[in-house]
N, C-alpha and C. Protein backbone atom coordinates (compact mmCIF):
# COMPACT_ATOMS: atom_id res chain seq x y z
N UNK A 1 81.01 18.00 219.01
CA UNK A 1 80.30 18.53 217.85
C UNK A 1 78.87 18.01 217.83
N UNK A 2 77.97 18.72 217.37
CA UNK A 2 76.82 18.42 216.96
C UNK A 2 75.96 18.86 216.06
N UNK A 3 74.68 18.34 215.54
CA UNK A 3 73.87 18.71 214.25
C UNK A 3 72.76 19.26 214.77
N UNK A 4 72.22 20.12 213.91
CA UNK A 4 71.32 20.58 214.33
C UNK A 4 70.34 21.23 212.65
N UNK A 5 69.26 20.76 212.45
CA UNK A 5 68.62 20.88 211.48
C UNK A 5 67.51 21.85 211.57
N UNK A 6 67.25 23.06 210.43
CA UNK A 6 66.64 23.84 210.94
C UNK A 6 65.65 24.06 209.63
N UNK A 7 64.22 23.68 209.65
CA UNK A 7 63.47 23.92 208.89
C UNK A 7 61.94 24.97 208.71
N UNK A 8 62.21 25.68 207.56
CA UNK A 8 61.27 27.05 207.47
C UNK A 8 59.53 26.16 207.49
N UNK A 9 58.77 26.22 208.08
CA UNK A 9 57.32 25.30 207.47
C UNK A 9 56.91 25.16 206.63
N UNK A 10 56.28 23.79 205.88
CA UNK A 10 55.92 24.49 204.27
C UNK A 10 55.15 25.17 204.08
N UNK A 11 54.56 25.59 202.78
CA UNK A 11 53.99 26.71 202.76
C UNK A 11 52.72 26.68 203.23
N UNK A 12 51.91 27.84 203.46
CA UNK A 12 50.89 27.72 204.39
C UNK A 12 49.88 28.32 203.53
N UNK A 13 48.61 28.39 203.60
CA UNK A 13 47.24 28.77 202.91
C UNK A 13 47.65 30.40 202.42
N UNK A 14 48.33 30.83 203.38
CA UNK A 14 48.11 32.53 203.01
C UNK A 14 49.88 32.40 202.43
N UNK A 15 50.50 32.06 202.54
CA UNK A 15 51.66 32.23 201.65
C UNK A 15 51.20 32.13 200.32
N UNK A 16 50.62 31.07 200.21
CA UNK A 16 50.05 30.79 198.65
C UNK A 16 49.01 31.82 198.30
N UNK A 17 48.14 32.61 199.26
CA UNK A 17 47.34 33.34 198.89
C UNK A 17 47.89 35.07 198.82
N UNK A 18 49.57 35.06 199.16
CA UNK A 18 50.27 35.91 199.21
C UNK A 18 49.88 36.94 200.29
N UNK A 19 49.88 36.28 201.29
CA UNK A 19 49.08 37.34 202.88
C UNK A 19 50.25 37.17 203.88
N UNK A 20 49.75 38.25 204.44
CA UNK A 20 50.89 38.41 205.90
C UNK A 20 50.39 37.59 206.76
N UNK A 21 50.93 36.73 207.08
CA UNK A 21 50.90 35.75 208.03
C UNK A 21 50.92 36.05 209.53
N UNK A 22 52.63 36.36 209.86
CA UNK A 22 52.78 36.52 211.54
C UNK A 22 51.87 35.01 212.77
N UNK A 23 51.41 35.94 213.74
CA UNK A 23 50.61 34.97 214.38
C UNK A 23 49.37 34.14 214.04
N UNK A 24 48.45 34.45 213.18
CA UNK A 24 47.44 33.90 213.01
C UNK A 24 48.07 32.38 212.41
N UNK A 25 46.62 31.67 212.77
CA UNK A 25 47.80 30.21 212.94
C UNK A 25 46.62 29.52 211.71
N UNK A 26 47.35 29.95 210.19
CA UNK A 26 46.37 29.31 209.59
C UNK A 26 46.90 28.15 209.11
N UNK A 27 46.49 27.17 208.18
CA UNK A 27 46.93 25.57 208.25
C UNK A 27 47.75 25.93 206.42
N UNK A 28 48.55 24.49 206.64
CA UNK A 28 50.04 23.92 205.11
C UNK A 28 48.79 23.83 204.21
N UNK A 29 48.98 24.15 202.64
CA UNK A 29 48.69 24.33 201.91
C UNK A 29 48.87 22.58 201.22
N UNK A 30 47.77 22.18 200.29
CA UNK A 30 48.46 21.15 199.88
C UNK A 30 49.99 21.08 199.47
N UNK A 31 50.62 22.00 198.88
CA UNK A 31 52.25 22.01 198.72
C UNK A 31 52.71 22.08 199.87
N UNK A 32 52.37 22.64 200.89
CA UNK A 32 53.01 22.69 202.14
C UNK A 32 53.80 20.85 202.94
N UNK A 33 52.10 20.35 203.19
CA UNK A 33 52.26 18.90 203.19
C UNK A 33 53.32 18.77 202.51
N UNK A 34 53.34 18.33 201.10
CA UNK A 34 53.84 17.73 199.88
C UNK A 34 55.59 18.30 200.42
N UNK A 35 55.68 19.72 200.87
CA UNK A 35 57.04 20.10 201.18
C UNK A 35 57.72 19.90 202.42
N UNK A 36 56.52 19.35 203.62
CA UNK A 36 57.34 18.68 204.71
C UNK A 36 57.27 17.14 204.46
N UNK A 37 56.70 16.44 203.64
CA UNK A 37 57.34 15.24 202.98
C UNK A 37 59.11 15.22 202.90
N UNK A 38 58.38 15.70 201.85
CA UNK A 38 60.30 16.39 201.11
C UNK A 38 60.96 16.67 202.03
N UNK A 39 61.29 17.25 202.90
CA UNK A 39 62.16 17.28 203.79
C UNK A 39 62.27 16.57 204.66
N UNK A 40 61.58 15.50 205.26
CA UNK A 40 61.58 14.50 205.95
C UNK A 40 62.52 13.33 204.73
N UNK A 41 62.06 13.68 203.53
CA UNK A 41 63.01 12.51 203.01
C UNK A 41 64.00 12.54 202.57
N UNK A 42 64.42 14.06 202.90
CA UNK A 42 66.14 14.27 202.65
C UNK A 42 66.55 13.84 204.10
N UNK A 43 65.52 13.95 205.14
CA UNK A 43 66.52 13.63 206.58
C UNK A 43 66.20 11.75 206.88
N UNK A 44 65.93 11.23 206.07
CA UNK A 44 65.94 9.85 206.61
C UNK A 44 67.08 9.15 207.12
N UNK A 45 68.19 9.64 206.60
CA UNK A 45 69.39 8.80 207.33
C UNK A 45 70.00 9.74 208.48
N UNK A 46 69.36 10.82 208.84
CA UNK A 46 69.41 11.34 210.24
C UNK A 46 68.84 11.09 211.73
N UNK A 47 69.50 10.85 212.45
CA UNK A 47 68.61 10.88 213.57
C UNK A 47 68.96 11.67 214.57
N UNK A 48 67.72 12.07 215.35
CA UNK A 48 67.64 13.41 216.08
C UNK A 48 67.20 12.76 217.53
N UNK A 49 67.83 13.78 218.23
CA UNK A 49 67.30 13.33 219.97
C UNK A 49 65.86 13.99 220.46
N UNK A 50 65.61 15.04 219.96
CA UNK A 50 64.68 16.06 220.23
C UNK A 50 64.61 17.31 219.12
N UNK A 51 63.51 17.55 219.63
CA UNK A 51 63.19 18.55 218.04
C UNK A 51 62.26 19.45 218.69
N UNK A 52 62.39 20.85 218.54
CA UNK A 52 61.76 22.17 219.33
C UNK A 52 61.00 22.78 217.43
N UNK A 53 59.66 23.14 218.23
CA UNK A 53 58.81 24.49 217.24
C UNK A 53 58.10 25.15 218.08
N UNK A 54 57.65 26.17 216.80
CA UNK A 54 56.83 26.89 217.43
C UNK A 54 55.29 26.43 218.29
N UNK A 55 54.46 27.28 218.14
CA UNK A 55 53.11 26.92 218.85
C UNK A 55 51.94 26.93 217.40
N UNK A 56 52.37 27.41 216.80
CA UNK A 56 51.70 27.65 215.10
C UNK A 56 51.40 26.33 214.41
N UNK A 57 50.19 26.09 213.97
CA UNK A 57 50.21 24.92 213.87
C UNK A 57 50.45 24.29 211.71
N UNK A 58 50.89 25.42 211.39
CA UNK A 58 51.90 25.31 210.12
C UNK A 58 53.42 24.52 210.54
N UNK A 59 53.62 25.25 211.76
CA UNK A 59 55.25 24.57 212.17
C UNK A 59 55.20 23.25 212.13
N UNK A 60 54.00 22.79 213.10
CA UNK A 60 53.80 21.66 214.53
C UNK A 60 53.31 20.72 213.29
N UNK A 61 52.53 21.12 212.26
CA UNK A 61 51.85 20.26 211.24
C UNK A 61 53.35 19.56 210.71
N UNK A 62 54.19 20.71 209.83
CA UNK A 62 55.37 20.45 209.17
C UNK A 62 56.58 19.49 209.63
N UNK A 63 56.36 19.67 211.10
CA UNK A 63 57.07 18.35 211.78
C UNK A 63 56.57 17.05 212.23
N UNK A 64 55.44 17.22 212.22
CA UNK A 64 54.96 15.97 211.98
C UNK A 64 54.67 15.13 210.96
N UNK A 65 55.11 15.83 209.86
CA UNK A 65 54.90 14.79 208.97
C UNK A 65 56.45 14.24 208.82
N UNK A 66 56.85 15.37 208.74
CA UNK A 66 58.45 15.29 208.31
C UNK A 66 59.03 14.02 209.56
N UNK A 67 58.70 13.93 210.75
CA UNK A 67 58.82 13.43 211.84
C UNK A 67 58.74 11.88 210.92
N UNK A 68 57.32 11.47 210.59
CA UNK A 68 56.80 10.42 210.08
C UNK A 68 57.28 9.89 209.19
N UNK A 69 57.93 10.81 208.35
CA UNK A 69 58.45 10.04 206.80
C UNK A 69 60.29 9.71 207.53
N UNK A 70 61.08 10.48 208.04
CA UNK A 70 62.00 10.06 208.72
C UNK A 70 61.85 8.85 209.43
N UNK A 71 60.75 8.36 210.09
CA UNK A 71 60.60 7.29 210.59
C UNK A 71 61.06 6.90 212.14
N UNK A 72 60.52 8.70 212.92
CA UNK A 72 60.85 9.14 214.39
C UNK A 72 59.67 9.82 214.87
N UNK A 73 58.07 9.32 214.81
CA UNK A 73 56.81 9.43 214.89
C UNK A 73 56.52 10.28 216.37
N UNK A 74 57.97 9.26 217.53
CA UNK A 74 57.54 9.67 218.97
C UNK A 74 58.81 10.38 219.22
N UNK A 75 59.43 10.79 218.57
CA UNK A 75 60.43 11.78 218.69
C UNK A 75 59.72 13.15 219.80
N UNK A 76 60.47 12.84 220.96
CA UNK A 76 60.46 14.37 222.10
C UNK A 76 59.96 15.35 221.59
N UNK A 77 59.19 16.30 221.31
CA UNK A 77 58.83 17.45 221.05
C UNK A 77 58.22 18.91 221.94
N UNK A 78 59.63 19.88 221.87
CA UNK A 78 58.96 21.01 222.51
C UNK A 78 58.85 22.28 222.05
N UNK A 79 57.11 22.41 222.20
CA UNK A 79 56.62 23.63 221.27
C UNK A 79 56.78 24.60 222.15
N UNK A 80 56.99 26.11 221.96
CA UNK A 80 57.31 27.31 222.75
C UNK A 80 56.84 28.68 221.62
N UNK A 81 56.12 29.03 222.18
CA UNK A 81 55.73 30.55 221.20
C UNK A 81 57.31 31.61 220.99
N UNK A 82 57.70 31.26 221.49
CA UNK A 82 59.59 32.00 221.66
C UNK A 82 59.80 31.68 219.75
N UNK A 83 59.49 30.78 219.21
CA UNK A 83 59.97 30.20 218.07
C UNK A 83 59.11 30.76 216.90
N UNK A 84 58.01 31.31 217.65
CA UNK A 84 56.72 31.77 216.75
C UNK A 84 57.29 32.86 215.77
N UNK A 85 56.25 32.99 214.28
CA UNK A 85 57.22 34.03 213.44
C UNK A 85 56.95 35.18 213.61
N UNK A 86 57.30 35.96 213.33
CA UNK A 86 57.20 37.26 213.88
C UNK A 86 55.98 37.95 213.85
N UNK A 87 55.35 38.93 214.78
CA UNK A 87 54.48 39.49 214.90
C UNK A 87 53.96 40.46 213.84
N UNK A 88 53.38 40.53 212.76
CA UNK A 88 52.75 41.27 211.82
C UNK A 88 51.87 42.77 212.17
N UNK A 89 51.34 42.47 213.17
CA UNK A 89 50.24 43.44 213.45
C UNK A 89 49.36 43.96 212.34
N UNK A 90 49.10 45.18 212.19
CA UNK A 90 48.57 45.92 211.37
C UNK A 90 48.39 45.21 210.03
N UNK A 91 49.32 44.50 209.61
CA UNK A 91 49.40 43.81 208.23
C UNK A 91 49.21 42.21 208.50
N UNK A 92 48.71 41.94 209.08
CA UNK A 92 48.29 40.61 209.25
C UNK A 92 47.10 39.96 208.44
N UNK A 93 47.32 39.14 207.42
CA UNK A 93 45.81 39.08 206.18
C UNK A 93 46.10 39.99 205.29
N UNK A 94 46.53 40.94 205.59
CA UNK A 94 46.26 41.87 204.55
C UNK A 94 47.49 40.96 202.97
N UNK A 95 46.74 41.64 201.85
CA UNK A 95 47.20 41.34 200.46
C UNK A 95 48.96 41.77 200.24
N UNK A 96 49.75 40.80 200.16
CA UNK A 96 51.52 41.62 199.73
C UNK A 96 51.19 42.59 199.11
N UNK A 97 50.90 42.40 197.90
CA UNK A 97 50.62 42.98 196.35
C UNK A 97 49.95 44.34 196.72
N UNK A 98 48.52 44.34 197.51
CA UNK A 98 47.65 45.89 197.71
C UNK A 98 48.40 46.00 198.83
N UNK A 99 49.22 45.76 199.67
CA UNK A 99 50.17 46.52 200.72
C UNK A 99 51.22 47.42 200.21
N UNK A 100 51.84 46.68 199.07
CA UNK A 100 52.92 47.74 197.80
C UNK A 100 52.32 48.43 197.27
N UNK A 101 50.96 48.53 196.92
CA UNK A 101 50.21 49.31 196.09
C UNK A 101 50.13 50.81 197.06
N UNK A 102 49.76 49.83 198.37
CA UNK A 102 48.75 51.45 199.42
C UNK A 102 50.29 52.32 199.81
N UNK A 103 51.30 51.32 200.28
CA UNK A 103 52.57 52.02 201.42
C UNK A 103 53.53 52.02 200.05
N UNK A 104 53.81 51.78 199.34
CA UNK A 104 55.48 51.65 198.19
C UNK A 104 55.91 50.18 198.49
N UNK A 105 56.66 50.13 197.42
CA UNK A 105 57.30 48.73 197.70
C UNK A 105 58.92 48.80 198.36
N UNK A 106 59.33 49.88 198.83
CA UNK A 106 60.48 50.30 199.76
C UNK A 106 59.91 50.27 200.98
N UNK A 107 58.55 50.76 201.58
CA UNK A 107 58.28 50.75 202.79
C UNK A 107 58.15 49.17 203.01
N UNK A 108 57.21 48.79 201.88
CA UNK A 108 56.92 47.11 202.65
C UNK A 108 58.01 46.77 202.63
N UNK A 109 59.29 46.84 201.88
CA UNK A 109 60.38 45.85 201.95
C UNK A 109 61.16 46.00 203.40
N UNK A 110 60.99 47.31 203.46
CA UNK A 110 61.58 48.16 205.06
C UNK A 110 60.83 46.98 206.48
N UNK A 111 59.64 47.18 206.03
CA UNK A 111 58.57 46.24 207.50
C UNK A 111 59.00 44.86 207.19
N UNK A 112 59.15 44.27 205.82
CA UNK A 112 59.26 42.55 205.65
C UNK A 112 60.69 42.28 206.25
N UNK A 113 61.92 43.02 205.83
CA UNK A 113 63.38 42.36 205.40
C UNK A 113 64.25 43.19 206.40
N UNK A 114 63.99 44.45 206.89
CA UNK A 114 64.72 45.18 207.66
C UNK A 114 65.48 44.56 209.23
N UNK A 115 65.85 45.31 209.64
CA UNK A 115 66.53 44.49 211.15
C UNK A 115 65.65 45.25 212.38
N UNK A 116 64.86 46.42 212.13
CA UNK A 116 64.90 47.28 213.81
C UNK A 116 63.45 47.75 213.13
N UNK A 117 63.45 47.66 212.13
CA UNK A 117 61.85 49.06 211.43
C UNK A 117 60.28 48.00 211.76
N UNK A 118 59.95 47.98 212.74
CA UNK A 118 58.73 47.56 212.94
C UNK A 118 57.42 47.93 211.86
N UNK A 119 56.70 46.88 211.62
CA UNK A 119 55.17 47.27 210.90
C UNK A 119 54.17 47.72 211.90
N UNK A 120 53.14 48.37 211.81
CA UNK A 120 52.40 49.36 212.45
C UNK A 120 51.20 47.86 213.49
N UNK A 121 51.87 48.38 214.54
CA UNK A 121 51.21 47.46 215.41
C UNK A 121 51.89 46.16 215.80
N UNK A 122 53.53 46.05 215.01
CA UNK A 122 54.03 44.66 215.20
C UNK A 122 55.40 44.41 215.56
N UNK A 123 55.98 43.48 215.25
CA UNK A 123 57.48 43.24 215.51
C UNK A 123 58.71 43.39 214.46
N UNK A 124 59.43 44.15 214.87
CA UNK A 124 60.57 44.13 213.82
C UNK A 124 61.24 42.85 214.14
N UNK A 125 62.57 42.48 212.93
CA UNK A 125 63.17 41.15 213.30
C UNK A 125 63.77 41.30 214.48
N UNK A 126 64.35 42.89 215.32
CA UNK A 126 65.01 42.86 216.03
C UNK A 126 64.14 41.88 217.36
N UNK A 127 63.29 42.65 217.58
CA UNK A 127 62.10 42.20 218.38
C UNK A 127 61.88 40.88 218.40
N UNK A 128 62.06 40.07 216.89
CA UNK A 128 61.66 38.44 216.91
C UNK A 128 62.96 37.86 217.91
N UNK A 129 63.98 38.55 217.50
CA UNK A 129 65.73 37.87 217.56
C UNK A 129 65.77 37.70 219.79
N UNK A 130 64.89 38.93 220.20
CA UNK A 130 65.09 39.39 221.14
C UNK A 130 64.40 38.46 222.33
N UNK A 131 63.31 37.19 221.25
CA UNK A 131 62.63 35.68 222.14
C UNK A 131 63.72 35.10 221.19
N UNK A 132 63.54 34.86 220.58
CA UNK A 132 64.09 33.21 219.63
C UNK A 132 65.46 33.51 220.50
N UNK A 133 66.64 34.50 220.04
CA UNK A 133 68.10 34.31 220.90
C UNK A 133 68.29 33.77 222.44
N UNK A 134 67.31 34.05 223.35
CA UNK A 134 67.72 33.91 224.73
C UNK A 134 66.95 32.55 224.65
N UNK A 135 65.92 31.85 223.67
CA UNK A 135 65.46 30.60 223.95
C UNK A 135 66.31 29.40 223.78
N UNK A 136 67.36 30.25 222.36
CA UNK A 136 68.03 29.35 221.93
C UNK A 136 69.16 29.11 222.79
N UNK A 137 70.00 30.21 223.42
CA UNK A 137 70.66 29.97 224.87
C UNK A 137 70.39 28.92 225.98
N UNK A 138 68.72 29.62 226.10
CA UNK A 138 68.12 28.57 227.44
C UNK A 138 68.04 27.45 226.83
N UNK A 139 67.06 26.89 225.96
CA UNK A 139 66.99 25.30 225.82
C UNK A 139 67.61 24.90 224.58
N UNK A 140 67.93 25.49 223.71
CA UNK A 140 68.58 24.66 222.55
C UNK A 140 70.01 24.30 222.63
N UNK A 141 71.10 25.53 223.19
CA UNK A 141 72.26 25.31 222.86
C UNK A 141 72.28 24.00 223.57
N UNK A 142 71.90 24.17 225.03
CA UNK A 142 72.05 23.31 226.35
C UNK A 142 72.30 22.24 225.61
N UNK A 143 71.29 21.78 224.76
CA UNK A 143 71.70 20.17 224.12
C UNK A 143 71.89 20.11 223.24
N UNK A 144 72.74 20.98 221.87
CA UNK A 144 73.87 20.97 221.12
C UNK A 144 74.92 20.44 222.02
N UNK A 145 75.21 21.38 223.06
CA UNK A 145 76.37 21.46 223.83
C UNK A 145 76.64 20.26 224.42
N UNK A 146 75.74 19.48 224.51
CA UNK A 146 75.59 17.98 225.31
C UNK A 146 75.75 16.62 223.96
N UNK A 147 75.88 17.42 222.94
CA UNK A 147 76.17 16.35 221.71
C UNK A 147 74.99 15.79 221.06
N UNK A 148 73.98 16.18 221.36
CA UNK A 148 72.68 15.80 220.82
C UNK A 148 72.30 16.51 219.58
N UNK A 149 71.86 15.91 218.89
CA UNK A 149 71.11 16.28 217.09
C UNK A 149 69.87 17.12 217.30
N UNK A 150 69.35 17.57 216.45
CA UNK A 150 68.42 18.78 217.12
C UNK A 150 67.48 18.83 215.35
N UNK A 151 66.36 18.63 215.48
CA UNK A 151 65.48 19.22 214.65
C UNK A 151 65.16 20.81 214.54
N UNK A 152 64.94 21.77 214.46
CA UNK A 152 64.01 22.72 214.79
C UNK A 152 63.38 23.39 213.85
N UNK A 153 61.65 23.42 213.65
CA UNK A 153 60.76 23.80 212.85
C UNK A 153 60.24 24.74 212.86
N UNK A 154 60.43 26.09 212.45
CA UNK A 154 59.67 27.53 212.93
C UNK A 154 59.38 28.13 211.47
N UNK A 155 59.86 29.38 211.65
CA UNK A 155 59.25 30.36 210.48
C UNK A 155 60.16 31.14 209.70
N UNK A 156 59.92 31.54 209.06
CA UNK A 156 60.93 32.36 207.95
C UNK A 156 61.46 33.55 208.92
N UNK A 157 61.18 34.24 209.49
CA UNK A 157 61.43 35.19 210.21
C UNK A 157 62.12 34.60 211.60
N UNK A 158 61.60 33.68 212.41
CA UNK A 158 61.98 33.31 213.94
C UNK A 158 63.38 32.74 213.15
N UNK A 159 63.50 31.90 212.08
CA UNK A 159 64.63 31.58 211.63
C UNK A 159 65.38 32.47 211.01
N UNK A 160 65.24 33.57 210.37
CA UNK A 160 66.25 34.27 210.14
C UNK A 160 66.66 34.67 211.11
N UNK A 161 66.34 35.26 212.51
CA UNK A 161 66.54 35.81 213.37
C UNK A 161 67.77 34.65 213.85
N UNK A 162 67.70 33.23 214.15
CA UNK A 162 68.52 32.40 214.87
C UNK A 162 69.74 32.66 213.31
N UNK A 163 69.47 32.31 212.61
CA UNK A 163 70.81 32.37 211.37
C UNK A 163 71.48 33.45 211.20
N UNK A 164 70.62 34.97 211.75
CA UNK A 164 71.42 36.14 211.47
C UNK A 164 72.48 35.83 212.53
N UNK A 165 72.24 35.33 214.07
CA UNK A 165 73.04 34.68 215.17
C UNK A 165 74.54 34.33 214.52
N UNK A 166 74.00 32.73 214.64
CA UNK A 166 74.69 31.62 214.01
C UNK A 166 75.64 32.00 212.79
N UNK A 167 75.36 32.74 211.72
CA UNK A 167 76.05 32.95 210.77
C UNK A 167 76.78 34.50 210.77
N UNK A 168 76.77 35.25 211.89
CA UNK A 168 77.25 36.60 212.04
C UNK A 168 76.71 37.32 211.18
N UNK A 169 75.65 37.57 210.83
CA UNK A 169 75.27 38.43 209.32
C UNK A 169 75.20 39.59 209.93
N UNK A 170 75.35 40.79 209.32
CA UNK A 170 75.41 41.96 209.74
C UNK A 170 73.83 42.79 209.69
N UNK A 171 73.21 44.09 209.91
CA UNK A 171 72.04 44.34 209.63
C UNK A 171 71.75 44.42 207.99
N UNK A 172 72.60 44.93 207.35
CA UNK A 172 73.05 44.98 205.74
C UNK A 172 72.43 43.51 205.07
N UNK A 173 73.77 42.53 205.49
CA UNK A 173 73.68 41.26 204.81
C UNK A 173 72.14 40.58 205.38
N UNK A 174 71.16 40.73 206.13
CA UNK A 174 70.38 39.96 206.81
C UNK A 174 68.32 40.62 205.94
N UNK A 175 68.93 41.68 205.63
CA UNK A 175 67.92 42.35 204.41
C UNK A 175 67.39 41.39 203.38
N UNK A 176 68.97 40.53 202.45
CA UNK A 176 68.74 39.58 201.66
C UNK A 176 68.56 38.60 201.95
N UNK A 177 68.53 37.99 203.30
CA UNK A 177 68.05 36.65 203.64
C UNK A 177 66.93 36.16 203.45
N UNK A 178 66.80 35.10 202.66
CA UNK A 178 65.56 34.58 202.67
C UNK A 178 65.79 32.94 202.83
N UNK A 179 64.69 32.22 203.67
CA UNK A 179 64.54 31.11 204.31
C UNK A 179 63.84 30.73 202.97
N UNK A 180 63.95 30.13 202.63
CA UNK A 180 62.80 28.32 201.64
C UNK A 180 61.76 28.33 202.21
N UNK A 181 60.94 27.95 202.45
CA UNK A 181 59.71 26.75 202.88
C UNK A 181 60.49 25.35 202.70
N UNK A 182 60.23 24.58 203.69
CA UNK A 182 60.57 23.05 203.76
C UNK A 182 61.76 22.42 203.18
N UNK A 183 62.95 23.95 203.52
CA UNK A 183 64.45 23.05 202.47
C UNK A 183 65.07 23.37 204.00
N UNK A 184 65.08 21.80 204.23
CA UNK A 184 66.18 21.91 205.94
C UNK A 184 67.63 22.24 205.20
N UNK A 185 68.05 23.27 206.52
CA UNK A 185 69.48 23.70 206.60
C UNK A 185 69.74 23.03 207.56
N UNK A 186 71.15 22.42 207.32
CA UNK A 186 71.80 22.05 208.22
C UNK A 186 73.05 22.74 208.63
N UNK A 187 72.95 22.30 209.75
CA UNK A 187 74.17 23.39 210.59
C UNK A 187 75.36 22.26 211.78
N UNK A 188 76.51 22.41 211.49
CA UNK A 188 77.59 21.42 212.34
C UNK A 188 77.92 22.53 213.19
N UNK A 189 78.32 22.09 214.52
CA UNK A 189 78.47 23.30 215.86
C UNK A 189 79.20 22.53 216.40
N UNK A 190 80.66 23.49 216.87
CA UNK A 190 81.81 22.68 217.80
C UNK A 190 80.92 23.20 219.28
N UNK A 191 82.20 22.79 220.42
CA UNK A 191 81.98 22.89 221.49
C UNK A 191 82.00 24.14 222.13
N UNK A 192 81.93 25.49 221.11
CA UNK A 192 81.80 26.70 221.73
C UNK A 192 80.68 27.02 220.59
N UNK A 193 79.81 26.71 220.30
CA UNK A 193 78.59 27.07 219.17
C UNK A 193 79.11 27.63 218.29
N UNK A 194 79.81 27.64 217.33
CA UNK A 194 80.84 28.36 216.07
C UNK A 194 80.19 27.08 215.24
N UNK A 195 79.60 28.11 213.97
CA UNK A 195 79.28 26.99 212.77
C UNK A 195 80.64 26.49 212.30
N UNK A 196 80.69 25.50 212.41
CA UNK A 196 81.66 24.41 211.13
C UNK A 196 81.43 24.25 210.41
N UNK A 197 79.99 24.33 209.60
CA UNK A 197 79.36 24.03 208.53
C UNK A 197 77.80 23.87 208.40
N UNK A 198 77.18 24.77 207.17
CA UNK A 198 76.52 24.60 207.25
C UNK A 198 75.65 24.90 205.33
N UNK A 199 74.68 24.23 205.07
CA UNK A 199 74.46 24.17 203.73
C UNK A 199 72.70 23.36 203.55
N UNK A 200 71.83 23.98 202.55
CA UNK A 200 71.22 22.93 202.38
C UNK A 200 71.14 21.64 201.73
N UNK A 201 70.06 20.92 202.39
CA UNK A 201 70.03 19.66 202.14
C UNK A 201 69.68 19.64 201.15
């Protein structure tokens, strides 16, 4: 069996400014900080062998602090764009609020929450699921499977994509998913990757 902890980044300048994010790699918001605190100090009596994020430096920020307040500073770290949140395109910067205004608030919900319906120029979740799944095969399970504890810090989207996995959610149930900012989930995994448990911290 093994643990494996999986945290959304805190919030970032354009979350708070209510913008489509995707790739542009803008920096944690003072709450952001303040929320990878917080989750570093629900994991203090954890310890981890290695800890994977994205290349975004909202993720890479969020684990390093969280890294610091746990009190695992030189903890292994491997960043991989595979983990990155999903591709926005067309709506990247642009306003939530004047995006519902210009398209409906059924289309945006279709491009934000859907499983296969891509935004104009970008990635649907299927598309995110289609790096994050085979990464998590190649380098993550490998060392679940080896009994090792596992950090991993990405995005609301690269993480729904691994939890729609992990938790069997169907295209239906995976609409209502929504990730936190900076509330680690934890997840227990036997020796064939089947959750045993999993809940936030």
């Amino acid at each position: 069996m093994a643990q494996m902890v999986l945290i959304r980044h805190g919030e970032s300048q354009w979350n708070l400014e209510n913008r489509f994010t995707g790739w542009v790699d803008v920096p944690l918001s003072p709450k952001g900080e303040q929320e990878a605190r917080e989750a570093g100090e629900k994991l203090r009596d954890f310890r981890f062998a290695l800890a994977f994020t994205s290349v975004l430096k909202r993720a890479v920020h969020t684990l390093e602090i969280a890294l610091e307040v746990i009190g695992l500073p030189d903890l292994p770290i491997e960043k991989d764009q595979a983990l990155n949140e999903r591709m926005y395109g067309d709506l990247q910067g642009l306003d939530k609020g004047e995006t519902i205004k210009k398209y409906g608030e059924h289309q945006v919900k279709l491009w934000r929450r859907s499983y296969d319906v891509r935004p104009p120029g970008g990635e649907s979740l299927k598309d995110t699921a289609d790096r994050v799944l085979p990464y998590y095969q190649r380098r993550i399970w490998p060392e679940l499977s080896a009994g090792r504890n596992l950090l991993v810090v990405a995005h609301g989207n690269s993480l729904r994509a691994l939890v729609m996995h992990l938790d069997n959610l169907s295209r239906e149930e995976v609409l209502e998913l929504n990730i936190p900012t900076g509330a680690p989930l934890f997840y227990e995994l036997n020796g064939e990757g089947k959750v045993l448990i999993h809940r936030y911290l």
